[in-house]
PDB file of N, CA and C in Angstrom:
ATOM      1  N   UNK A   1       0.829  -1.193   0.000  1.00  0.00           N
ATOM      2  CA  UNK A   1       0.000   0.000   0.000  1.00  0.00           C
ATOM      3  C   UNK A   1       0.866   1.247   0.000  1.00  0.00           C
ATOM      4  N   UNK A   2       1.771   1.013  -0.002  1.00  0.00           N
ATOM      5  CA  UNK A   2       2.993   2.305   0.794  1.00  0.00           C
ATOM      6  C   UNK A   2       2.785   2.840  -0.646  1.00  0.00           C
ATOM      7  N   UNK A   3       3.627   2.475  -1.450  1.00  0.00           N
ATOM      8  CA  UNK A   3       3.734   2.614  -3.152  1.00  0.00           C
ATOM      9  C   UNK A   3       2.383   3.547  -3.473  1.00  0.00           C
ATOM     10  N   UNK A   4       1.378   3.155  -3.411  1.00  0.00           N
ATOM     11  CA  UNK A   4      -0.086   3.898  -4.107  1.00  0.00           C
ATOM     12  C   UNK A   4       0.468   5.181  -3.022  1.00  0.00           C
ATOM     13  N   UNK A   5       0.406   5.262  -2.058  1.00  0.00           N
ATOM     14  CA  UNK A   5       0.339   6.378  -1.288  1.00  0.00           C
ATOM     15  C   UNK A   5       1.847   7.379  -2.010  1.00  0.00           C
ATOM     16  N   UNK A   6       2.985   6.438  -2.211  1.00  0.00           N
ATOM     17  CA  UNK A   6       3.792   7.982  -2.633  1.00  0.00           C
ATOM     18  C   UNK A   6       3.301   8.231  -3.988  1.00  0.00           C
ATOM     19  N   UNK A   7       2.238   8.119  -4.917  1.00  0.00           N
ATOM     20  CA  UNK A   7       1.946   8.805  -5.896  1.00  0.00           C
ATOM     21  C   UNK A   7       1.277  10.041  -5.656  1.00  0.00           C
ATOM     22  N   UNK A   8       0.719  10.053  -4.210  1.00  0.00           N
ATOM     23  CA  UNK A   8      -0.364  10.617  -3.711  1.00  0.00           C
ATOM     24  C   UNK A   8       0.105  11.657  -2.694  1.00  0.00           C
ATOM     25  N   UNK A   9       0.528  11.662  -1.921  1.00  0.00           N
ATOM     26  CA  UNK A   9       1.778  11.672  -0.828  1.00  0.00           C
ATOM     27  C   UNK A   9       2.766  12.587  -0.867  1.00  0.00           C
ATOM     28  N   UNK A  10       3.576  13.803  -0.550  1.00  0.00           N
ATOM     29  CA  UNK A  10       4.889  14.419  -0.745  1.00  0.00           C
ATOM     30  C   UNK A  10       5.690  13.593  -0.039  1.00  0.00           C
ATOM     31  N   UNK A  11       7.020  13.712  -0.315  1.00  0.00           N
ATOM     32  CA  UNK A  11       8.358  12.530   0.340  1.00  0.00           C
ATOM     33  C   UNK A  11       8.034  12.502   2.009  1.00  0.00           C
ATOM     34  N   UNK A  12       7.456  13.919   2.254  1.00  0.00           N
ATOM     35  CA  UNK A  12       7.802  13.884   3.657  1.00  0.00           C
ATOM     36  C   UNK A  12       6.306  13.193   4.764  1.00  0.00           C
ATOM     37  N   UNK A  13       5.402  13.329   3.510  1.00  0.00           N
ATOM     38  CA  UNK A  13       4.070  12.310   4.304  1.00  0.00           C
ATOM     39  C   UNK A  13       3.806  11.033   4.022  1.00  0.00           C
ATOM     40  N   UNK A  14       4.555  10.498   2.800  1.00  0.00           N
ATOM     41  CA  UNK A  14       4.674   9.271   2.707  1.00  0.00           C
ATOM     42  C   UNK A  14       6.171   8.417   4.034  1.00  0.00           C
ATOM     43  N   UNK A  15       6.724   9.582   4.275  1.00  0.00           N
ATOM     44  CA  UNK A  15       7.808   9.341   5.108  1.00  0.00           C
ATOM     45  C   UNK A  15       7.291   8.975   6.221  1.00  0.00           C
ATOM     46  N   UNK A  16       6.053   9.713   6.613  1.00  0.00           N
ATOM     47  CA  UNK A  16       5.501   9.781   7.866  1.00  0.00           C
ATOM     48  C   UNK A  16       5.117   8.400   8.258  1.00  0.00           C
ATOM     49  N   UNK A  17       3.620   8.488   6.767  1.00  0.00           N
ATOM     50  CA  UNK A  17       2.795   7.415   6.851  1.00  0.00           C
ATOM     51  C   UNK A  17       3.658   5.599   7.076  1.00  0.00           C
ATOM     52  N   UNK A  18       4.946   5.640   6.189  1.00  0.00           N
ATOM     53  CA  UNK A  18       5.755   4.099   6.630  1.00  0.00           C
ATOM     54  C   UNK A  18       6.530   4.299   7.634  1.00  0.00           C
ATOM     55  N   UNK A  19       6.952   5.539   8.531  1.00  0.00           N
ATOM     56  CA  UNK A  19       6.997   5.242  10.249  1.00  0.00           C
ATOM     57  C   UNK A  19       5.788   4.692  11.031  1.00  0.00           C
ATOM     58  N   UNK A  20       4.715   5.495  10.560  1.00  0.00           N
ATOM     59  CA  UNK A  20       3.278   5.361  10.982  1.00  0.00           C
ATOM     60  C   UNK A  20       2.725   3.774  11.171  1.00  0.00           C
ATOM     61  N   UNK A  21       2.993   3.037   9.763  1.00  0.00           N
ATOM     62  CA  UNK A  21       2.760   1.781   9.590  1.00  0.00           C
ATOM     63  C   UNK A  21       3.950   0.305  10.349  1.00  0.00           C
ATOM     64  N   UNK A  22       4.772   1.143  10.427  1.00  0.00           N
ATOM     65  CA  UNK A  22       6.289   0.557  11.116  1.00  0.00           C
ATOM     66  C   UNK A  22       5.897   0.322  12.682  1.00  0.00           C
ATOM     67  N   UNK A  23       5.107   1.482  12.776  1.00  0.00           N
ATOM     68  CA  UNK A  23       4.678   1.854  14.140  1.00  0.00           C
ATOM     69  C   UNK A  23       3.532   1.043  14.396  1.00  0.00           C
ATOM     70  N   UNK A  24       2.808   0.147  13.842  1.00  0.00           N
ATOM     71  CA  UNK A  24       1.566  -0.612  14.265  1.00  0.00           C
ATOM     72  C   UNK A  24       0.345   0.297  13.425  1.00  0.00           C
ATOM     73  N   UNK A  25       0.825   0.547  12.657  1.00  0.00           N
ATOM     74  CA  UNK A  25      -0.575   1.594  12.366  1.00  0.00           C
ATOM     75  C   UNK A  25      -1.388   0.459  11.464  1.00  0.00           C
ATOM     76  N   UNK A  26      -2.765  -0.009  11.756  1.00  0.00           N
ATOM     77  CA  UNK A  26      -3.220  -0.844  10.826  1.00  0.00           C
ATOM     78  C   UNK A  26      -3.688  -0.974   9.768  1.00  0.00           C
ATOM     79  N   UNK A  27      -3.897  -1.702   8.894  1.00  0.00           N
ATOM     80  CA  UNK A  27      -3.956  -1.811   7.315  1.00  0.00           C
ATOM     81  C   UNK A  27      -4.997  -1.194   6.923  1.00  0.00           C
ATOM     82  N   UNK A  28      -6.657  -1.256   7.981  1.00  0.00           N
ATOM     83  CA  UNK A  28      -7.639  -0.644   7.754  1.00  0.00           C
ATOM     84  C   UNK A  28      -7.292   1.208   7.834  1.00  0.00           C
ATOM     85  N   UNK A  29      -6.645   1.306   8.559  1.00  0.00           N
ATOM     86  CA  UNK A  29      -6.329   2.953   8.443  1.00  0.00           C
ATOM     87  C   UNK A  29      -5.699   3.442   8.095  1.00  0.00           C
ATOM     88  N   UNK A  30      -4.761   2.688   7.558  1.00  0.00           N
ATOM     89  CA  UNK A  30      -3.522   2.990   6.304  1.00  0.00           C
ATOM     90  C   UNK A  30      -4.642   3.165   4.973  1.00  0.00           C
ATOM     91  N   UNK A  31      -5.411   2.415   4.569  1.00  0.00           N
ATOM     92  CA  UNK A  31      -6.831   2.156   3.515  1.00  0.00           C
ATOM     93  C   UNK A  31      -7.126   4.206   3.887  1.00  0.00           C
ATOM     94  N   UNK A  32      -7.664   4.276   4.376  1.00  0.00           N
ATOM     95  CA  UNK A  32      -8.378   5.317   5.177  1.00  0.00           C
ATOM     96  C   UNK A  32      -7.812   6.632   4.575  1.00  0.00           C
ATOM     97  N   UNK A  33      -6.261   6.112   5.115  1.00  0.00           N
ATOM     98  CA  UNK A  33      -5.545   7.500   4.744  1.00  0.00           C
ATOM     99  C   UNK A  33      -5.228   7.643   2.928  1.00  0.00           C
ATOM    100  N   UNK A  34      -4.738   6.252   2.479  1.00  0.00           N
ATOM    101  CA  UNK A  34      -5.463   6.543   1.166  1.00  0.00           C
ATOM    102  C   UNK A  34      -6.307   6.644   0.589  1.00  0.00           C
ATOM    103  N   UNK A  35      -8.021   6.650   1.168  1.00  0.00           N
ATOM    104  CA  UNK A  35      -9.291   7.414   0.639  1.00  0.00           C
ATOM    105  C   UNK A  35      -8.972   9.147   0.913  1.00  0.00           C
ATOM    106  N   UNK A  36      -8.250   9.451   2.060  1.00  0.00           N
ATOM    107  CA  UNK A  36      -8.404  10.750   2.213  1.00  0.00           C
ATOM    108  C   UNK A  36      -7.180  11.287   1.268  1.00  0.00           C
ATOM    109  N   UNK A  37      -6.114  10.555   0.894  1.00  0.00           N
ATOM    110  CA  UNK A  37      -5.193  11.578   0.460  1.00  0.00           C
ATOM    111  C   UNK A  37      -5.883  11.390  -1.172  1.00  0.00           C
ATOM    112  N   UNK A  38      -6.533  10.238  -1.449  1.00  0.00           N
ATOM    113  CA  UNK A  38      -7.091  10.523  -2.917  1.00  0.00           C
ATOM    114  C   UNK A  38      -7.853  11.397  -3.453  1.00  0.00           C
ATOM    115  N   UNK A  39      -9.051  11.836  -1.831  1.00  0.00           N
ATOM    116  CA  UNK A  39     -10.375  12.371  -2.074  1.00  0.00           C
ATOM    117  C   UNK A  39      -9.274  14.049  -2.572  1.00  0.00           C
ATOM    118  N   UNK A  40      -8.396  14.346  -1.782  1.00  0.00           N
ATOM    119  CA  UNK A  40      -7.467  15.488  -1.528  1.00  0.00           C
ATOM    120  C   UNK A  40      -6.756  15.672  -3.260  1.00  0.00           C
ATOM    121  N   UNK A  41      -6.171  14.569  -3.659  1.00  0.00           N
ATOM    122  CA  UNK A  41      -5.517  14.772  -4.870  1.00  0.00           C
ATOM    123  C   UNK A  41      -6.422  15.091  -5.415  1.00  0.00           C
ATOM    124  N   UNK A  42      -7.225  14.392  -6.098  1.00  0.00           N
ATOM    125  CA  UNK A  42      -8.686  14.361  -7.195  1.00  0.00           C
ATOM    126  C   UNK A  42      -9.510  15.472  -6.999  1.00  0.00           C
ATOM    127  N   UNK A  43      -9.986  15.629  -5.886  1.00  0.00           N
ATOM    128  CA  UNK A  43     -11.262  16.713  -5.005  1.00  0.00           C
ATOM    129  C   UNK A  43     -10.989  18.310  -6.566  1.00  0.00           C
ATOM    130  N   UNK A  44      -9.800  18.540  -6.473  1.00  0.00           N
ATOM    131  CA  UNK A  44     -10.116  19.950  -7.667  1.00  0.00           C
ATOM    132  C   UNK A  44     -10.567  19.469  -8.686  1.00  0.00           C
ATOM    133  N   UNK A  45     -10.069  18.322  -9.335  1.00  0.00           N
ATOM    134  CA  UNK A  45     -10.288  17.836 -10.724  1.00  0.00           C
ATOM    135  C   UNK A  45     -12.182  17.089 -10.501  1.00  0.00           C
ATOM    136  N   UNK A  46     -12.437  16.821  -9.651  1.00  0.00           N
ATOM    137  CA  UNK A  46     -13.953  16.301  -9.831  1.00  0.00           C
ATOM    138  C   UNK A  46     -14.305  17.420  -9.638  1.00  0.00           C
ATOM    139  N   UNK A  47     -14.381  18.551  -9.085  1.00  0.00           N
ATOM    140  CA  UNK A  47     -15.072  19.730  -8.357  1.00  0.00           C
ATOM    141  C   UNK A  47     -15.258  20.298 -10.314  1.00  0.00           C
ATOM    142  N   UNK A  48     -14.057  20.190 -11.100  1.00  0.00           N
ATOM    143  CA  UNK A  48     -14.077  20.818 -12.226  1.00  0.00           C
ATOM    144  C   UNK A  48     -14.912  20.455 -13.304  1.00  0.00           C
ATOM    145  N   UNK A  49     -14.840  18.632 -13.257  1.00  0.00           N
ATOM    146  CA  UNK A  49     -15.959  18.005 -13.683  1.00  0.00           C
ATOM    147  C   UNK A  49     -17.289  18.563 -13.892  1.00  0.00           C
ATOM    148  N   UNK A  50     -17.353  17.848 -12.152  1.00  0.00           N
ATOM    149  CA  UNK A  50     -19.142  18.562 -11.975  1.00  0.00           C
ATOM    150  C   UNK A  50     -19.315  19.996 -12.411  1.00  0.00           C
ATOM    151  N   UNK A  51     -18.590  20.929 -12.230  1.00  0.00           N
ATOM    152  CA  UNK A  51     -18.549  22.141 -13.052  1.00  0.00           C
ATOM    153  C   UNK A  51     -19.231  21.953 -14.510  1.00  0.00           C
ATOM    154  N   UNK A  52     -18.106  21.468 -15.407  1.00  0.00           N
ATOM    155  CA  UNK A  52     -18.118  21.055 -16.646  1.00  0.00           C
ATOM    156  C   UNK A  52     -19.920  20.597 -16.495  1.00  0.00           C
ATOM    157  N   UNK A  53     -20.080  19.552 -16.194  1.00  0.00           N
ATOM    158  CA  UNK A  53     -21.353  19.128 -16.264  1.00  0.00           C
ATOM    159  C   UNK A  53     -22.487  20.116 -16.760  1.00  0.00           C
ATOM    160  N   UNK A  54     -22.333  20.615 -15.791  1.00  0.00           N
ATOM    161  CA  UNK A  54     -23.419  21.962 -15.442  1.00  0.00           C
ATOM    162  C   UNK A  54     -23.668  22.298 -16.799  1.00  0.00           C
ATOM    163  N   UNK A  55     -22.922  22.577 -17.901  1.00  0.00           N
ATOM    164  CA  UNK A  55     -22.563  23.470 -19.125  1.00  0.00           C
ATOM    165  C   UNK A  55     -22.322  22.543 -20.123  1.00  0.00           C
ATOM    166  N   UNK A  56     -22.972  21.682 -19.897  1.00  0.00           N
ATOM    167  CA  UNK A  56     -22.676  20.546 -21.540  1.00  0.00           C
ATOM    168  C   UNK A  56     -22.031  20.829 -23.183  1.00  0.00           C
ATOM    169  N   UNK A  57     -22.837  22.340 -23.472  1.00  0.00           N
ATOM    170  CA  UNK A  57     -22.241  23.000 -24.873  1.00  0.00           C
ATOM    171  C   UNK A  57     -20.746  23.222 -24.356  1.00  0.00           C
ATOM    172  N   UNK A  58     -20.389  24.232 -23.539  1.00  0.00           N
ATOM    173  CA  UNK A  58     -19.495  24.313 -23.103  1.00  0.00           C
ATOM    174  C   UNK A  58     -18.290  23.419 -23.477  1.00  0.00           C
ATOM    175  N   UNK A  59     -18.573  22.400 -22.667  1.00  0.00           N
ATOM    176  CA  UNK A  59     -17.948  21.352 -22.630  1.00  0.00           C
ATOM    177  C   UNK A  59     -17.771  20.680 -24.121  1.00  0.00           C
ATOM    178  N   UNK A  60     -18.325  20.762 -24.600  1.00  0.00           N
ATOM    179  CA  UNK A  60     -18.355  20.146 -25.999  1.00  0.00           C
ATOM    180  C   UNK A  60     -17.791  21.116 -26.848  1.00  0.00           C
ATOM    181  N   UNK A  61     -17.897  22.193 -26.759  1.00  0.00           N
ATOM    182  CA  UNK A  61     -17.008  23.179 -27.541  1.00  0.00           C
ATOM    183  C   UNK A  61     -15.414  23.005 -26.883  1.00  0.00           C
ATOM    184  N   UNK A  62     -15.007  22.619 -26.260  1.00  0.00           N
ATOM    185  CA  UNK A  62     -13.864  22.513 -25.232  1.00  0.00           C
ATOM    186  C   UNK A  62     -13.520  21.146 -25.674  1.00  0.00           C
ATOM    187  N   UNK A  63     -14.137  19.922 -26.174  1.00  0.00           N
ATOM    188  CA  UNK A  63     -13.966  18.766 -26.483  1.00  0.00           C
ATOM    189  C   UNK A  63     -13.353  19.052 -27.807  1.00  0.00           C
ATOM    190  N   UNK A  64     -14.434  19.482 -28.888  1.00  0.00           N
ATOM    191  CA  UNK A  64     -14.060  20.164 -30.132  1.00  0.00           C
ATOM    192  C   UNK A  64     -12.760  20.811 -30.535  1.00  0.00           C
ATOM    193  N   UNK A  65     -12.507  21.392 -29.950  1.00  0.00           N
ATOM    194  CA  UNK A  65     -11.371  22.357 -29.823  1.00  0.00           C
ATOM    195  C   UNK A  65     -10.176  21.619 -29.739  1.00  0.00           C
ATOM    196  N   UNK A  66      -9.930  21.088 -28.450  1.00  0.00           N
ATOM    197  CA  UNK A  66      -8.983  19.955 -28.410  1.00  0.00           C
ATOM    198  C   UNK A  66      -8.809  18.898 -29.119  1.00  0.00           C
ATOM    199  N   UNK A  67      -9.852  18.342 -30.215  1.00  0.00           N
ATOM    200  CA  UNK A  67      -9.948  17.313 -30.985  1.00  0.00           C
ATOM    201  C   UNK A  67      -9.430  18.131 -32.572  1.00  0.00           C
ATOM    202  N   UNK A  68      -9.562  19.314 -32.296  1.00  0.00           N
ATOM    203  CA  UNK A  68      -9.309  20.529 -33.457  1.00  0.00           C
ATOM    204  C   UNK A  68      -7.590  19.993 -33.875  1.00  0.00           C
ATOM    205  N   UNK A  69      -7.028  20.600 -32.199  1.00  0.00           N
ATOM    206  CA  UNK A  69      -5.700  20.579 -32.201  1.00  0.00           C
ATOM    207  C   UNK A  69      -4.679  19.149 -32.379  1.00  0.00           C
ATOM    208  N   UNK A  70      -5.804  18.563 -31.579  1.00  0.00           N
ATOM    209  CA  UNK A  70      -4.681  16.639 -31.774  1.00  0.00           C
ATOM    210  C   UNK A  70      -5.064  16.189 -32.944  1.00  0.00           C
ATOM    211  N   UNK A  71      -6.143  16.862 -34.216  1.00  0.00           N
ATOM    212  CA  UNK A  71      -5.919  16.202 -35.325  1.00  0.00           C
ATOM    213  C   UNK A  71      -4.727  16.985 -36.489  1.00  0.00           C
ATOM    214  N   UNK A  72      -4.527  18.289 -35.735  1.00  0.00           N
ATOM    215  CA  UNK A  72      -3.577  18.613 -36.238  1.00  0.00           C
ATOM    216  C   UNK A  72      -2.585  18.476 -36.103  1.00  0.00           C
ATOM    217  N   UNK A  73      -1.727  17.924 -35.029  1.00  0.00           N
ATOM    218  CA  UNK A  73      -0.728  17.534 -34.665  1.00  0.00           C
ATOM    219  C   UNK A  73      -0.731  16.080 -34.753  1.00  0.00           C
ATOM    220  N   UNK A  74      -1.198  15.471 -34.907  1.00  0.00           N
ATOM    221  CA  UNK A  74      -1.561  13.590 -35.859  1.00  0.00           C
ATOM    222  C   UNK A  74      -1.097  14.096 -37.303  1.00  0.00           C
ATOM    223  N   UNK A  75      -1.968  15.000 -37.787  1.00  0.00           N
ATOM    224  CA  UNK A  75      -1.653  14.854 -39.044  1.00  0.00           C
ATOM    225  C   UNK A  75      -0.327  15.352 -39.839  1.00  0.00           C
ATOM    226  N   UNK A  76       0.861  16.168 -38.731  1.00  0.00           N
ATOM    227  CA  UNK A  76       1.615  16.456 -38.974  1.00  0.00           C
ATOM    228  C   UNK A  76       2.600  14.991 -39.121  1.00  0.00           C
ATOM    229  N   UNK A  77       2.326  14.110 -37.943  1.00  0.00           N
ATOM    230  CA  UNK A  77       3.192  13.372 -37.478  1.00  0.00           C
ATOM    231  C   UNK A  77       2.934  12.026 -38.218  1.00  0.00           C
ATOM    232  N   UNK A  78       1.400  11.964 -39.240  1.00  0.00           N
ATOM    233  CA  UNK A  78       2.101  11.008 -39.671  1.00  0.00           C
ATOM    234  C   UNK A  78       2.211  11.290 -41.306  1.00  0.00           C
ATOM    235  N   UNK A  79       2.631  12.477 -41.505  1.00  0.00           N
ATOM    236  CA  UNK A  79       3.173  13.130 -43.060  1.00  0.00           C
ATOM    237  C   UNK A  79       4.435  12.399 -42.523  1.00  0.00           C
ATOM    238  N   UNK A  80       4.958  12.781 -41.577  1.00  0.00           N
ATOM    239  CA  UNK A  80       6.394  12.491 -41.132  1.00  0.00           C
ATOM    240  C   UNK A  80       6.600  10.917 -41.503  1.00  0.00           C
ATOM    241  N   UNK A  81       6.289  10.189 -40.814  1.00  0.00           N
ATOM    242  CA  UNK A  81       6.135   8.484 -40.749  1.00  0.00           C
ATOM    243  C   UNK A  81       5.831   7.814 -42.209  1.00  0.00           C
ATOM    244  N   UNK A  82       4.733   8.610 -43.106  1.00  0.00           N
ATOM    245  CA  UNK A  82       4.458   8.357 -44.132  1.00  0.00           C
ATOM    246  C   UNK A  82       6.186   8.754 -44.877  1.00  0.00           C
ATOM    247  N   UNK A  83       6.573   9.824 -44.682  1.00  0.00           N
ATOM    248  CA  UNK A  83       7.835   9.949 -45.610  1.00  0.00           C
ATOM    249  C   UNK A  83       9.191   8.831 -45.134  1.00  0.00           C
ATOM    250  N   UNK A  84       9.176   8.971 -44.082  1.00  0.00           N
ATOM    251  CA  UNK A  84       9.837   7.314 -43.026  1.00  0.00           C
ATOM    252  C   UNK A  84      10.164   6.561 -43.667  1.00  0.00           C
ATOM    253  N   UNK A  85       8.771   6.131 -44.035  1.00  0.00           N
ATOM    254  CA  UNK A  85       8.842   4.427 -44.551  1.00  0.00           C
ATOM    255  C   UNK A  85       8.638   4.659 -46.191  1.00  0.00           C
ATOM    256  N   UNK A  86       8.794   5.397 -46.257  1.00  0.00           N
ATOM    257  CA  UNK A  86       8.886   5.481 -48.239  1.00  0.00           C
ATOM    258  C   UNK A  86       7.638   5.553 -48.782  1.00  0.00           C
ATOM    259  N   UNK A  87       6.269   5.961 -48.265  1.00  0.00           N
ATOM    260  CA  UNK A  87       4.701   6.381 -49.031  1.00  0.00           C
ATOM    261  C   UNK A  87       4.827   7.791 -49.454  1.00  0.00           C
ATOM    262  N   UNK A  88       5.520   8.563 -49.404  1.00  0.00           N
ATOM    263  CA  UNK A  88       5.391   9.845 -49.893  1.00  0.00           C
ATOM    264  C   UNK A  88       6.813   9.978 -50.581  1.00  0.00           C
TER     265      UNK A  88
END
């Protein structure tokens, strides 16, 4: 469990948390502390979501847009690949 937590975690609270666990701390509340440090990582990015939600066009113009740009940068990259392998 240690591992999931330093993705989640700065050096110095994952430092904590495997004294913590060294220390008897048990598996159910080690669990615990990774629901809370997840709810903590994630919590802006869902908050932005449900935002998003709210505004569906929005969001879809924002989908659009970005699908604008990665087909333009695909289509650069595979002119490239196409000249690579000898089709152009």
């Amino acid at each position: 469990m240690y591992q999931i937590h330093k993705l989640l975690l700065t050096k110095e609270e994952a430092k904590a948390l495997a004294d913590d666990y060294r220390s008897g701390l048990s598996y159910g509340d080690a669990k615990k502390k990774l629901l809370t440090a997840f709810l903590d990582h994630f919590g802006p990015m869902r908050a932005k979501r449900a935002e998003l939600a709210k505004k569906p066009a929005e969001a879809e113009a924002m989908l659009m847009e970005g699908a604008k740009k990665a087909s333009g940068i695909a289509s650069k990259t595979m002119e490239r690949v196409r000249k690579a392998v000898g089709l152009r």
